[in-house]
C-alpha atoms as a PDB file:
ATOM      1  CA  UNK A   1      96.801  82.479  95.150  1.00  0.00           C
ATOM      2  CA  UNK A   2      99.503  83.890  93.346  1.00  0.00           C
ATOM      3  CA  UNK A   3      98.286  87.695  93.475  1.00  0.00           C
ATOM      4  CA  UNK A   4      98.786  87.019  97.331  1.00  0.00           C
ATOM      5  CA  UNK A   5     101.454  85.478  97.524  1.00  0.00           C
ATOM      6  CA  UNK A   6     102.597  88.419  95.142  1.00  0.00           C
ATOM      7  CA  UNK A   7     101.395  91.052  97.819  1.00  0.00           C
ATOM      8  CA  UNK A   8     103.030  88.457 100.962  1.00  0.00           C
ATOM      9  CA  UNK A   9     106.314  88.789  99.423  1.00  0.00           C
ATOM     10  CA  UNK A  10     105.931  92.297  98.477  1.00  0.00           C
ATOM     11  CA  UNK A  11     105.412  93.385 102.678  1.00  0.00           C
ATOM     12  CA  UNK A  12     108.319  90.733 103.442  1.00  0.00           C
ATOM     13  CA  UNK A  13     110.606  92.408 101.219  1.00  0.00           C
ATOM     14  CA  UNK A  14     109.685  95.911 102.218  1.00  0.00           C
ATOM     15  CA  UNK A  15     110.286  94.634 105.678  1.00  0.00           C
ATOM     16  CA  UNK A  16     113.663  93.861 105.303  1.00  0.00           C
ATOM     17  CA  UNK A  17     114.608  96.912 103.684  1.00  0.00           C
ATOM     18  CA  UNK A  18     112.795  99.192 106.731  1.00  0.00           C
ATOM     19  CA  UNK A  19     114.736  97.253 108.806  1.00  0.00           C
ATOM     20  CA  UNK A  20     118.275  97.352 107.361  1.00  0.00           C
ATOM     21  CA  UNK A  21     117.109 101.453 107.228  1.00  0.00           C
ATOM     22  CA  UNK A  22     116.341 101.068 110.531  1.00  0.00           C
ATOM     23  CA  UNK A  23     119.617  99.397 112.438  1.00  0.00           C
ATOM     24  CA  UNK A  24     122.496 101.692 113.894  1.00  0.00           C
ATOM     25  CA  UNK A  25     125.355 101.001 111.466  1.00  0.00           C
ATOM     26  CA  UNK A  26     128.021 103.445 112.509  1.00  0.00           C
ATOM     27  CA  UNK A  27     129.207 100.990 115.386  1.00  0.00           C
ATOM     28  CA  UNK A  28     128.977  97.737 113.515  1.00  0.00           C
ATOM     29  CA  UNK A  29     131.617  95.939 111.684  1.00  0.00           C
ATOM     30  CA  UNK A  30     130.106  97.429 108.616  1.00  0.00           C
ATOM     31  CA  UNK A  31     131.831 100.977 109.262  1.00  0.00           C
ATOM     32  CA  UNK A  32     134.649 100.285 107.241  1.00  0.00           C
ATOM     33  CA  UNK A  33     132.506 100.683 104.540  1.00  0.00           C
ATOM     34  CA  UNK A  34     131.866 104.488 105.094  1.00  0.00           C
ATOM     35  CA  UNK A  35     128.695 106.318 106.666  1.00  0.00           C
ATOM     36  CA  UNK A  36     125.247 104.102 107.094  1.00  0.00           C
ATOM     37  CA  UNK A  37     124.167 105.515 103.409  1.00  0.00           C
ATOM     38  CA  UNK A  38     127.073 104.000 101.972  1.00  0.00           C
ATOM     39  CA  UNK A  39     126.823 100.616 104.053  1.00  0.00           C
ATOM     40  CA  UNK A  40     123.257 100.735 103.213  1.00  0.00           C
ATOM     41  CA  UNK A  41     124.341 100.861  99.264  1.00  0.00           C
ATOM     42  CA  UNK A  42     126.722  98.356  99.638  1.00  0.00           C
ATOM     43  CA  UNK A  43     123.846  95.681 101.105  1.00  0.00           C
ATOM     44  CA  UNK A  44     121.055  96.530  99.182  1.00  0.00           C
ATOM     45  CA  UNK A  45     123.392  95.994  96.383  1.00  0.00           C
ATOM     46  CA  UNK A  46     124.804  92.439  97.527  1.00  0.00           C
ATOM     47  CA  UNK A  47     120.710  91.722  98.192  1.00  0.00           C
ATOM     48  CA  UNK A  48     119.899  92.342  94.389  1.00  0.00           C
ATOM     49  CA  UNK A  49     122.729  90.874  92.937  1.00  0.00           C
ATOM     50  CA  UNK A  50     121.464  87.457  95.150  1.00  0.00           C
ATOM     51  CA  UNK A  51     117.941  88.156  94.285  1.00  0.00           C
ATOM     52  CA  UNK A  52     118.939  88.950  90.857  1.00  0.00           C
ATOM     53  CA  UNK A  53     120.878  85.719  90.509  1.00  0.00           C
ATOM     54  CA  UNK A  54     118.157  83.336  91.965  1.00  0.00           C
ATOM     55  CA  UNK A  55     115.624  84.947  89.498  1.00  0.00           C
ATOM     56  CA  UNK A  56     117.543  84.029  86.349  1.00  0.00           C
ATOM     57  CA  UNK A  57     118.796  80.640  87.495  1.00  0.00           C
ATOM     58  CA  UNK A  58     115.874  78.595  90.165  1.00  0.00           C
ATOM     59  CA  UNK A  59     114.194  77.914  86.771  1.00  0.00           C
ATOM     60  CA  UNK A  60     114.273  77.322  83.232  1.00  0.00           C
ATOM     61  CA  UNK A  61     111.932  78.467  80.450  1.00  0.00           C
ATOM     62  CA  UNK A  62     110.107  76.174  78.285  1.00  0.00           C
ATOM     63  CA  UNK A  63     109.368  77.288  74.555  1.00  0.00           C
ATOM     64  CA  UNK A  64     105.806  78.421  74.319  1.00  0.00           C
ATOM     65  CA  UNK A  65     103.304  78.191  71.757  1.00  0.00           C
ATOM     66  CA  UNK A  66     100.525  80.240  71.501  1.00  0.00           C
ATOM     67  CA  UNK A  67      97.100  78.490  71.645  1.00  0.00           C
ATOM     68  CA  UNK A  68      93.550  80.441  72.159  1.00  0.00           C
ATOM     69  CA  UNK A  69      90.322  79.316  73.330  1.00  0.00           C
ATOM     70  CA  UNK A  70      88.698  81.697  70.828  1.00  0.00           C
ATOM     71  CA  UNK A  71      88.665  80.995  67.355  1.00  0.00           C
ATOM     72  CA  UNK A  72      90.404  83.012  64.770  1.00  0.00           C
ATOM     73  CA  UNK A  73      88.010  85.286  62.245  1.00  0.00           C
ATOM     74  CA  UNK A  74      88.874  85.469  59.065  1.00  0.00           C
ATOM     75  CA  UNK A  75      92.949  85.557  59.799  1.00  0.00           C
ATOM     76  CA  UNK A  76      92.228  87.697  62.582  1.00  0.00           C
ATOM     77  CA  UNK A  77      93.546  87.409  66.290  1.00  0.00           C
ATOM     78  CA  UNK A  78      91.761  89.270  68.872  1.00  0.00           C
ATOM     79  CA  UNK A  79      91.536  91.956  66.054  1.00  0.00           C
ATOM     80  CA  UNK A  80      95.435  91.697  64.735  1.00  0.00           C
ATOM     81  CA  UNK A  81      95.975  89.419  61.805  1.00  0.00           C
ATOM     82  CA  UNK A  82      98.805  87.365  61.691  1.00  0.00           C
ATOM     83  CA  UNK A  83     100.989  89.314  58.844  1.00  0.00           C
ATOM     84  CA  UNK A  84     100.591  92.520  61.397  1.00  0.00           C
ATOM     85  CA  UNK A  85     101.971  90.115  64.611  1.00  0.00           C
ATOM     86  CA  UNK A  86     105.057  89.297  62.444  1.00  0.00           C
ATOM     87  CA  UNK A  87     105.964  92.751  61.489  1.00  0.00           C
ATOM     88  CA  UNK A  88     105.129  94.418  65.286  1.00  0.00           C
ATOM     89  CA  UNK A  89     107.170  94.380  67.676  1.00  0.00           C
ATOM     90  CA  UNK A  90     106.298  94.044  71.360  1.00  0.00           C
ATOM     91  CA  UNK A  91     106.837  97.615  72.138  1.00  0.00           C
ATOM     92  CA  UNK A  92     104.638  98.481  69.352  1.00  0.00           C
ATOM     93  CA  UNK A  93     102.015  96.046  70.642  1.00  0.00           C
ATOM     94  CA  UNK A  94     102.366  97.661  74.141  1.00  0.00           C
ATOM     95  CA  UNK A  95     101.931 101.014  73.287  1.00  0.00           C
ATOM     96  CA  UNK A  96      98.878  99.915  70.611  1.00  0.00           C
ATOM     97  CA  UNK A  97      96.933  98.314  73.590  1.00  0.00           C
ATOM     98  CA  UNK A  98      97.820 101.352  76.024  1.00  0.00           C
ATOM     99  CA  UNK A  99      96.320 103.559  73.857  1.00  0.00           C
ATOM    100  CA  UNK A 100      93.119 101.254  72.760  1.00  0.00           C
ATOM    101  CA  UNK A 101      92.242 100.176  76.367  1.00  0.00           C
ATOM    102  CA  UNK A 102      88.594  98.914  76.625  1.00  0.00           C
ATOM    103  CA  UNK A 103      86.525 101.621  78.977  1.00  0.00           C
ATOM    104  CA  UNK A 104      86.418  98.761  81.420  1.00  0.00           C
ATOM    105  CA  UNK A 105      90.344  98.611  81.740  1.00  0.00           C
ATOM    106  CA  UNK A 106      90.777 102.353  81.287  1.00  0.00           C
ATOM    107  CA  UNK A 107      88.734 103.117  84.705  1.00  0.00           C
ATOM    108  CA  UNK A 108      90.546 100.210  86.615  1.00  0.00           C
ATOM    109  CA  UNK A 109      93.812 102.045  85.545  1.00  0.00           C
ATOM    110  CA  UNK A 110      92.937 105.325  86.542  1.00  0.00           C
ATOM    111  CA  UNK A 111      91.661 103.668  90.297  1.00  0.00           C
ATOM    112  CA  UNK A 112      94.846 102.153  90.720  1.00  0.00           C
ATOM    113  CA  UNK A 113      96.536 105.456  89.840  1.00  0.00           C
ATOM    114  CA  UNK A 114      94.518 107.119  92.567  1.00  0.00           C
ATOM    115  CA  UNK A 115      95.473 104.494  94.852  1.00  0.00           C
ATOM    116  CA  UNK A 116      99.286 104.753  94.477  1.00  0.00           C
ATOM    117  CA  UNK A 117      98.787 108.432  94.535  1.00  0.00           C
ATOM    118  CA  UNK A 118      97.478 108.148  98.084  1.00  0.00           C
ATOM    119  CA  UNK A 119      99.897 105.546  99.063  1.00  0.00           C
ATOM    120  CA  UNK A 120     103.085 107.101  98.142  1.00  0.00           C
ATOM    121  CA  UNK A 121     101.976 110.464  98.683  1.00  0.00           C
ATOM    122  CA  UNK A 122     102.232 109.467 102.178  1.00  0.00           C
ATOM    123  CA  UNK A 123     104.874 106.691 102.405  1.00  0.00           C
ATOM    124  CA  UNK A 124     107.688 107.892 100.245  1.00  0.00           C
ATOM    125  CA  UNK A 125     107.984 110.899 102.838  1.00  0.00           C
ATOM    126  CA  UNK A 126     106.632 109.406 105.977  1.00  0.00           C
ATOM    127  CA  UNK A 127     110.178 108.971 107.348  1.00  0.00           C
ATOM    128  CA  UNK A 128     110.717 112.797 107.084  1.00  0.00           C
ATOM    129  CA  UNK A 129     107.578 113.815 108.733  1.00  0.00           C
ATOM    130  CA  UNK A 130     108.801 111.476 111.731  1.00  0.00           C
ATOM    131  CA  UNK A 131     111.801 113.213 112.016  1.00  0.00           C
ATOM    132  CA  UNK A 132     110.561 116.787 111.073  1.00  0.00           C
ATOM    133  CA  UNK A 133     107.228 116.977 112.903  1.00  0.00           C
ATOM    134  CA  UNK A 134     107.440 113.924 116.088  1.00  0.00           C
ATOM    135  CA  UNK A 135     111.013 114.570 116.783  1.00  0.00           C
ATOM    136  CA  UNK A 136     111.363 118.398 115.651  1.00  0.00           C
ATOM    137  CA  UNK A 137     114.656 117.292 113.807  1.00  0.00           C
ATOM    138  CA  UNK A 138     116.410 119.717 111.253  1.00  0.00           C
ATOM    139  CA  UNK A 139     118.204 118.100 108.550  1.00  0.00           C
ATOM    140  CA  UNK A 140     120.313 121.484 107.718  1.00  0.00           C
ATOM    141  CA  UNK A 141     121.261 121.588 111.186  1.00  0.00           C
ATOM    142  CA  UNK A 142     124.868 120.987 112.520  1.00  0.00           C
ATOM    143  CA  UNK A 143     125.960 117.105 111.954  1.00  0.00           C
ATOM    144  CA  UNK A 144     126.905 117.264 115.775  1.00  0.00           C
ATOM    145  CA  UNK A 145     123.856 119.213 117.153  1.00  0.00           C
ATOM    146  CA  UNK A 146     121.163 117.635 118.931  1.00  0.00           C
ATOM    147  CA  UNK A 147     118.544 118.625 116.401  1.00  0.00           C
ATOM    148  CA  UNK A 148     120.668 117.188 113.477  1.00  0.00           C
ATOM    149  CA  UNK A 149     120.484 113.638 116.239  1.00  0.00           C
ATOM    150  CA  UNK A 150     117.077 114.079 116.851  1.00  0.00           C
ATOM    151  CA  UNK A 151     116.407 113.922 113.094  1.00  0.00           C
ATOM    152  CA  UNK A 152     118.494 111.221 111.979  1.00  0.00           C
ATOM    153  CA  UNK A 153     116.997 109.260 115.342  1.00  0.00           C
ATOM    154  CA  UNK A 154     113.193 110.213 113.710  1.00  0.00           C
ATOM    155  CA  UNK A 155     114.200 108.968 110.451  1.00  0.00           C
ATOM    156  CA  UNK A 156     115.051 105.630 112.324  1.00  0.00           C
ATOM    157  CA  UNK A 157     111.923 105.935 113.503  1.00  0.00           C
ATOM    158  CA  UNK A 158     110.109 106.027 110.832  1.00  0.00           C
ATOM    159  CA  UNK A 159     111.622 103.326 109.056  1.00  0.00           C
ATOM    160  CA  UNK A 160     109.980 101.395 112.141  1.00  0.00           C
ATOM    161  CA  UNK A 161     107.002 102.483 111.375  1.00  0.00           C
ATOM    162  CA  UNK A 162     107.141 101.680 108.006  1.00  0.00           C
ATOM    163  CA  UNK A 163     107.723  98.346 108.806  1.00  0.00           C
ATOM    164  CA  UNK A 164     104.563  97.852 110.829  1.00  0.00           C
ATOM    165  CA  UNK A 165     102.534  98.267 107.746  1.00  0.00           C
ATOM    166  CA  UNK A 166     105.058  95.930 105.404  1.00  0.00           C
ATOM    167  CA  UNK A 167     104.242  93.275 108.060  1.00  0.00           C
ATOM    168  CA  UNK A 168     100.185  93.650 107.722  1.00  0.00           C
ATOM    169  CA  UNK A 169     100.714  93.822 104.516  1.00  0.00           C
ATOM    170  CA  UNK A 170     102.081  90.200 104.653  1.00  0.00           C
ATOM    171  CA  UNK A 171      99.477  89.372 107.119  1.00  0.00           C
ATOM    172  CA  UNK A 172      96.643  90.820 105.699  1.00  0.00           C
ATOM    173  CA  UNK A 173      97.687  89.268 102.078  1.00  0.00           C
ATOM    174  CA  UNK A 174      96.955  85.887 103.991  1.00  0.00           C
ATOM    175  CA  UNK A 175      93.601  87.226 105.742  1.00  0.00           C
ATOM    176  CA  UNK A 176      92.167  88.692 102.494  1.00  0.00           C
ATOM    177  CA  UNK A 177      92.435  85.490 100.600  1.00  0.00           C
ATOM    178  CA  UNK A 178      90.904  83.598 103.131  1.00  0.00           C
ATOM    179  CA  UNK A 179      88.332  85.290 104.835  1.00  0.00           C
ATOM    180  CA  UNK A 180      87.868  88.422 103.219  1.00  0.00           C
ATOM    181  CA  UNK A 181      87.403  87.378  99.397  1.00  0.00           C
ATOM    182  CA  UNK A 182      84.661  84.846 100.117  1.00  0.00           C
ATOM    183  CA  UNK A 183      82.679  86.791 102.348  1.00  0.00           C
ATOM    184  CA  UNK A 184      82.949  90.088 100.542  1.00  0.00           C
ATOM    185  CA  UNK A 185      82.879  91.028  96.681  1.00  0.00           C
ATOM    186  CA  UNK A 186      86.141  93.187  95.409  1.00  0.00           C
ATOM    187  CA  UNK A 187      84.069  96.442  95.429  1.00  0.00           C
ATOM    188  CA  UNK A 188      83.481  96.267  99.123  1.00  0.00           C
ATOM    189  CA  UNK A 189      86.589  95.730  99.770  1.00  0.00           C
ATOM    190  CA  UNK A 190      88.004  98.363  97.708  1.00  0.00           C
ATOM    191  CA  UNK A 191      85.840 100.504  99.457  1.00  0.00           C
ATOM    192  CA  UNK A 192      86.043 100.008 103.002  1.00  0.00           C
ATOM    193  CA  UNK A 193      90.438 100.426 101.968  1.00  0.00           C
ATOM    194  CA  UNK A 194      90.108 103.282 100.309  1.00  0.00           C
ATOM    195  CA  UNK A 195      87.794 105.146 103.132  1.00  0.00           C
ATOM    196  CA  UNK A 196      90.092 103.711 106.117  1.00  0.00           C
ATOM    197  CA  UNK A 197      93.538 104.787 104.446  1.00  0.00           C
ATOM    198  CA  UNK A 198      91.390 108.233 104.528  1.00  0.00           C
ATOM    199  CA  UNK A 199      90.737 107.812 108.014  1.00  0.00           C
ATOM    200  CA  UNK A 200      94.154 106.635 109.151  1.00  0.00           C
ATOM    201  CA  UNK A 201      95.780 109.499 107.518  1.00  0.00           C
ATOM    202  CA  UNK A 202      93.579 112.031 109.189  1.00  0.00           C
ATOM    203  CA  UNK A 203      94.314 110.299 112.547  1.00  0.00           C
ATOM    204  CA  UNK A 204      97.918 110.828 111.948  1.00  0.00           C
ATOM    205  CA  UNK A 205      97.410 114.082 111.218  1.00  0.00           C
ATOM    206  CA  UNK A 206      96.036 115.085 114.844  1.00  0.00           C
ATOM    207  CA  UNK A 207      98.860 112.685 116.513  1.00  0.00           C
ATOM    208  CA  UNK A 208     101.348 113.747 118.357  1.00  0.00           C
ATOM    209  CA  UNK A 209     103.458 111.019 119.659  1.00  0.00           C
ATOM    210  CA  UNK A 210     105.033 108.123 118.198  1.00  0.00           C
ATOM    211  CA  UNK A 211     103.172 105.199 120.079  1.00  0.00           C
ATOM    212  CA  UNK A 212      99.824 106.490 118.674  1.00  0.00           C
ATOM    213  CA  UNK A 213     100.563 106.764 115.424  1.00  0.00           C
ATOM    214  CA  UNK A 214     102.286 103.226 115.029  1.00  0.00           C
ATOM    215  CA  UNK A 215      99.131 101.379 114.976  1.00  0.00           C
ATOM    216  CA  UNK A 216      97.484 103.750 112.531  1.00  0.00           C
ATOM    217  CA  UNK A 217     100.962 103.269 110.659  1.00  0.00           C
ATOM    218  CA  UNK A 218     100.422  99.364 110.454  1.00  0.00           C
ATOM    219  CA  UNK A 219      96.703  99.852 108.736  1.00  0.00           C
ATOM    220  CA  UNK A 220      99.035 101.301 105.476  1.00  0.00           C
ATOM    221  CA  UNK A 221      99.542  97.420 104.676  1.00  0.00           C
ATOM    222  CA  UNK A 222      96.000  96.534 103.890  1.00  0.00           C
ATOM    223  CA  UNK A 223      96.154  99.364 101.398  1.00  0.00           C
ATOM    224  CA  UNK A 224      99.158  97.657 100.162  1.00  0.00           C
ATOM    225  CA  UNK A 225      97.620  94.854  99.374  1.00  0.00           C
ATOM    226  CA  UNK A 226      94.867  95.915  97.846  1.00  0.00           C
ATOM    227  CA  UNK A 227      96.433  97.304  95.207  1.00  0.00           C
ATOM    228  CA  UNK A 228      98.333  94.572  94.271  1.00  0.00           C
ATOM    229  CA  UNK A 229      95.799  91.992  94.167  1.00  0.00           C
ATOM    230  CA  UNK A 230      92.255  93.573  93.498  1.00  0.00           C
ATOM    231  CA  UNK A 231      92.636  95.334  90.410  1.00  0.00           C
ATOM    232  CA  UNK A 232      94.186  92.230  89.296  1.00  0.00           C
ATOM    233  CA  UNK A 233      91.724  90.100  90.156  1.00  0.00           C
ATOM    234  CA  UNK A 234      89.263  92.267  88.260  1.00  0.00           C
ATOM    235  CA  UNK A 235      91.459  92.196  85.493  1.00  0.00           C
ATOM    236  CA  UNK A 236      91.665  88.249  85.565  1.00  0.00           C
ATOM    237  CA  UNK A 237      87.296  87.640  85.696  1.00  0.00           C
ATOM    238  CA  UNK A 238      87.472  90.514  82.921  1.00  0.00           C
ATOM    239  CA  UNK A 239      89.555  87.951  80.604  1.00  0.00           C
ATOM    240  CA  UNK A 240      87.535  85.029  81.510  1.00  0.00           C
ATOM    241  CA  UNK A 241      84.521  87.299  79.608  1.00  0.00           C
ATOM    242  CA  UNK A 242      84.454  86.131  76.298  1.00  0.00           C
ATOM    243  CA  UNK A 243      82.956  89.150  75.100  1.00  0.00           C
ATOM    244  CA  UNK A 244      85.474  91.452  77.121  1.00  0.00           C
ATOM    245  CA  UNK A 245      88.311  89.920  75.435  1.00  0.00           C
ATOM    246  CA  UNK A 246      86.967  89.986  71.577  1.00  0.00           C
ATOM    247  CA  UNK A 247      85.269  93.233  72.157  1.00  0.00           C
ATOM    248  CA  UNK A 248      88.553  94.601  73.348  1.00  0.00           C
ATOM    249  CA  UNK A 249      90.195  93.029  70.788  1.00  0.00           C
ATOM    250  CA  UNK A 250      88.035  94.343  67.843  1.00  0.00           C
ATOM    251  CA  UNK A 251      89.438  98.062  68.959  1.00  0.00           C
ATOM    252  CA  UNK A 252      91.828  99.376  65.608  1.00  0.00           C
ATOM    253  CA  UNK A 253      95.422  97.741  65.791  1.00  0.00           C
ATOM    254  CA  UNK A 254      94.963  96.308  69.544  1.00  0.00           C
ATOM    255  CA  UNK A 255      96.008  93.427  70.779  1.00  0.00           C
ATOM    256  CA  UNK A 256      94.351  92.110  74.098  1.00  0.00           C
ATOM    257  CA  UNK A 257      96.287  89.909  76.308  1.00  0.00           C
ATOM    258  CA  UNK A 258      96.368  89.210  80.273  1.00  0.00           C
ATOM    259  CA  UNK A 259      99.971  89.670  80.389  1.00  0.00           C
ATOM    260  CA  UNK A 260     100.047  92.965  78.479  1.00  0.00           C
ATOM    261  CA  UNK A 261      97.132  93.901  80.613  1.00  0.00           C
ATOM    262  CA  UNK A 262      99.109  93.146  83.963  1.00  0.00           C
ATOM    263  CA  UNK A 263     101.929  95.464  82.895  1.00  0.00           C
ATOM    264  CA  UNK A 264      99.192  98.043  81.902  1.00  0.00           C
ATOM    265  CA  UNK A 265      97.978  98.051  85.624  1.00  0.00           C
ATOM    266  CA  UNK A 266     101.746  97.519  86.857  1.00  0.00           C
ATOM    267  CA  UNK A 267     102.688 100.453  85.044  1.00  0.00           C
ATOM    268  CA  UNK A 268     100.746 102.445  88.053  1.00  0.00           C
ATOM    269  CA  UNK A 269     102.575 102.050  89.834  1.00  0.00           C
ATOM    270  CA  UNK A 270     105.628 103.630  88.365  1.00  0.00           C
ATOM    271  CA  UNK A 271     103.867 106.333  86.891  1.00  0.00           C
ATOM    272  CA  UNK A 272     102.223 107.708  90.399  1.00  0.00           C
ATOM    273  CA  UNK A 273     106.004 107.569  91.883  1.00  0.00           C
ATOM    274  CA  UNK A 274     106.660 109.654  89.320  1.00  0.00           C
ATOM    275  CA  UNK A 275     103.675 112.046  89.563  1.00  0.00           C
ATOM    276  CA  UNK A 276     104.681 112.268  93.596  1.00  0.00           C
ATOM    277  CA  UNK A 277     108.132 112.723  93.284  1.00  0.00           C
ATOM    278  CA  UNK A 278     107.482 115.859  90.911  1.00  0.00           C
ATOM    279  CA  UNK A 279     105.432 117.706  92.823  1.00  0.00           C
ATOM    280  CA  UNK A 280     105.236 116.654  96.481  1.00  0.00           C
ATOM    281  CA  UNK A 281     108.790 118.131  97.446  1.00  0.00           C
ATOM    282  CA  UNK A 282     107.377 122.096  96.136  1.00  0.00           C
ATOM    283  CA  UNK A 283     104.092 121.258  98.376  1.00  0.00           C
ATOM    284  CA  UNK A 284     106.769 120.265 101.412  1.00  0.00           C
ATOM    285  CA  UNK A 285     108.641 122.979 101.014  1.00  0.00           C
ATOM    286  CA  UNK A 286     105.798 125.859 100.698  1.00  0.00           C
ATOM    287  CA  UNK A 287     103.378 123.970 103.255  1.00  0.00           C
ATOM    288  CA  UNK A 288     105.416 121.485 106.122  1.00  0.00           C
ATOM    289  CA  UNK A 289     105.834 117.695 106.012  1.00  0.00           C
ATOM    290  CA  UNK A 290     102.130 117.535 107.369  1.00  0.00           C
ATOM    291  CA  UNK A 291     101.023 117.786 103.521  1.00  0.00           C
ATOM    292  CA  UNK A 292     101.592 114.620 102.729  1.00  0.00           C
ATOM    293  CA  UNK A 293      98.606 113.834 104.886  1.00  0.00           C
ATOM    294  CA  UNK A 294      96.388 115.737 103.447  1.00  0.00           C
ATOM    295  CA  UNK A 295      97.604 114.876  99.680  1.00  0.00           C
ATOM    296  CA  UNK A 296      97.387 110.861 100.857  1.00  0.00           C
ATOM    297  CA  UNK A 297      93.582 111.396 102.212  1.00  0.00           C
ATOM    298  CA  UNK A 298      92.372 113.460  99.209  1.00  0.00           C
ATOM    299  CA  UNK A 299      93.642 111.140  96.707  1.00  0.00           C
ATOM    300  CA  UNK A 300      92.093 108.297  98.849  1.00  0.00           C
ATOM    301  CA  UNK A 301      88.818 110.278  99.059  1.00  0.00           C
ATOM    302  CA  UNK A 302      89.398 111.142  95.020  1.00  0.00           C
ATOM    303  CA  UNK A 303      89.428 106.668  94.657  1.00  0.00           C
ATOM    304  CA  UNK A 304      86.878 106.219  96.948  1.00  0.00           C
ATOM    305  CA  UNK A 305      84.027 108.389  94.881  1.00  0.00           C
ATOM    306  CA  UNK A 306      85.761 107.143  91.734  1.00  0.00           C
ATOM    307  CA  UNK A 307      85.399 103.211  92.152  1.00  0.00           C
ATOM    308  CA  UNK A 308      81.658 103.985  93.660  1.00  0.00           C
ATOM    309  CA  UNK A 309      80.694 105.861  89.978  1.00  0.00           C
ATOM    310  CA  UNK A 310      83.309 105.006  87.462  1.00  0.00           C
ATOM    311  CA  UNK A 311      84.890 101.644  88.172  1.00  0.00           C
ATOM    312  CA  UNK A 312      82.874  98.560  86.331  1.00  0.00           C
ATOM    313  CA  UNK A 313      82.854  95.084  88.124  1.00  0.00           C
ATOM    314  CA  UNK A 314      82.022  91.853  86.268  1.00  0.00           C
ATOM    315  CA  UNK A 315      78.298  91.050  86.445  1.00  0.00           C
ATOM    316  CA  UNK A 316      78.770  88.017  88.624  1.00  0.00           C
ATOM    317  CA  UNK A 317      79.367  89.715  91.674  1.00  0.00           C
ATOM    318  CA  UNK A 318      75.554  91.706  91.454  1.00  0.00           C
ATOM    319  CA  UNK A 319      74.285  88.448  91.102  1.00  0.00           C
END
């Protein structure tokens, strides 16, 4: 439940911010504040300091003590004695279990490296391609020429269509718990995502006109939130294994926890913005906006031969 209601809020809050993108702001009561960048700045900012506010006050933490359904070995937890916990510090522990990930934990990370790969290989630039390639906008255009219009009007655009998908992504968080989960085990459904974000960027690629390429838009969102709650999930029945956990934990100077693990697979998604943001503006430039299509279907392709070979699933779901 809370993995979807992790990937629900995640498309509500990208919906509001495609939609504040989205809204003409030079005519509002906002323009005082400068251009729409600016205004934009100024809101997003007033949103985080709320958002920021609400998360340190709606509740208070409760000291917590460590208990284990495992029993200690000789000192030992999860292969750290205690007299090594005292002198370690988290970000010591961190790196220690990064670098001593159990081969079932080290192929779920690469996956979900794949899969942000394809996602933001494609979404981070989407709005451009609108502009660029729909709406044959140039951004080094005269500010008052109708091609400098036409791309600010795309970018617009595309923040629309970017919305579609943060709403299925809402939606679909809803449809995959219910439905989807109990009829269908997580490596189907990692599957069948990984194939159709491969065929809806393909489809893009051969579209033309906006009202086309909106629906194929909207499918983004189950991608979305499959990322957020599958690998997770996987993660979770891997930590109700006994033998997982203990075997992990027997590695030299790791420490296996669920809530180290979680930022191990959050980390992903970081690192692959990253990764994009190095390279896919060179691949822009030298090939068109179109790239990003191409670079979002082969890293989806990459995932979808990966999970089929690489990626282990717990035994209960061959059962």
């Amino acid at each position: 439940m809370a993995l979807n209601l992790h990937a629900f809020l995640g498309g509500v809050g990208g919906s509001l911010g495609y939609i504040l993108s989205a809204i003409e702001w030079k005519n509002s009561i906002f323009s005082a504040l400068g251009d729409e960048s600016q205004i934009l700045f100024v809101l997003m900012s007033i949103i985080f300091i709320f958002c920021l506010y609400l998360t340190l006050t709606a509740a208070q933490e409760q000291p917590f003590e460590i208990e284990s359904s495992y029993d200690m070995i000789e000192g030992d937890f999860f292969g750290v004695r205690e007299s090594d916990q005292k002198n370690d510090s988290f970000l010591k522990t961190l790196i220690r279990s990064f670098f001593n990930m159990p081969v079932e934990l080290r192929r779920l990370f690469v996956c979900q490296t794949i899969g942000w790969l394809a996602f933001y290989s494609t979404t981070l630039f989407f709005t451009d391609y609108i502009a660029q390639n729909i709406y044959h906008g140039d951004p080094s255009a005269d500010r008052e020429s109708t091609d400098f219009m036409m791309y600010e009007y795309g970018i617009k655009m595309g923040s629309w269509c970017l919305l579609t998908y943060s709403i299925s992504s809402a939606a679909s968080a809803i449809i995959v718990e219910r439905f989807l989960m109990e009829k269908y085990s997580p490596k189907t459904l990692f599957l069948f995502t990984f194939f159709f974000y491969v065929f809806c960027c393909v489809a893009i690629f051969y579209l033309n006109s906006i009202a086309t390429i909106l629906p194929f838009c909207s499918c983004f969102g189950f991608m979305l939130t499959t990322l957020t709650t599958i690998p997770y999930q996987l993660l979770y029945e891997f930590h109700n294994d006994k033998q997982f956990v203990l075997c992990s934990g027997g590695l030299p100077g790791s420490k296996r926890g669920f809530g180290i693990d979680c930022a191990i697979l959050g980390s992903c998604h970081f690192l692959s913005q990253i990764i994009v943001s190095s390279f896919m503006s060179f691949l822009t430039t030298a090939f068109g906006n179109k790239i990003i299509l191409v670079c979002g279907a082969l890293f989806s392709s990459i995932g979808f031969f990966y999970i089929q070979i690489f990626v282990i699933f717990p035994k209960k779901y061959f059962k």
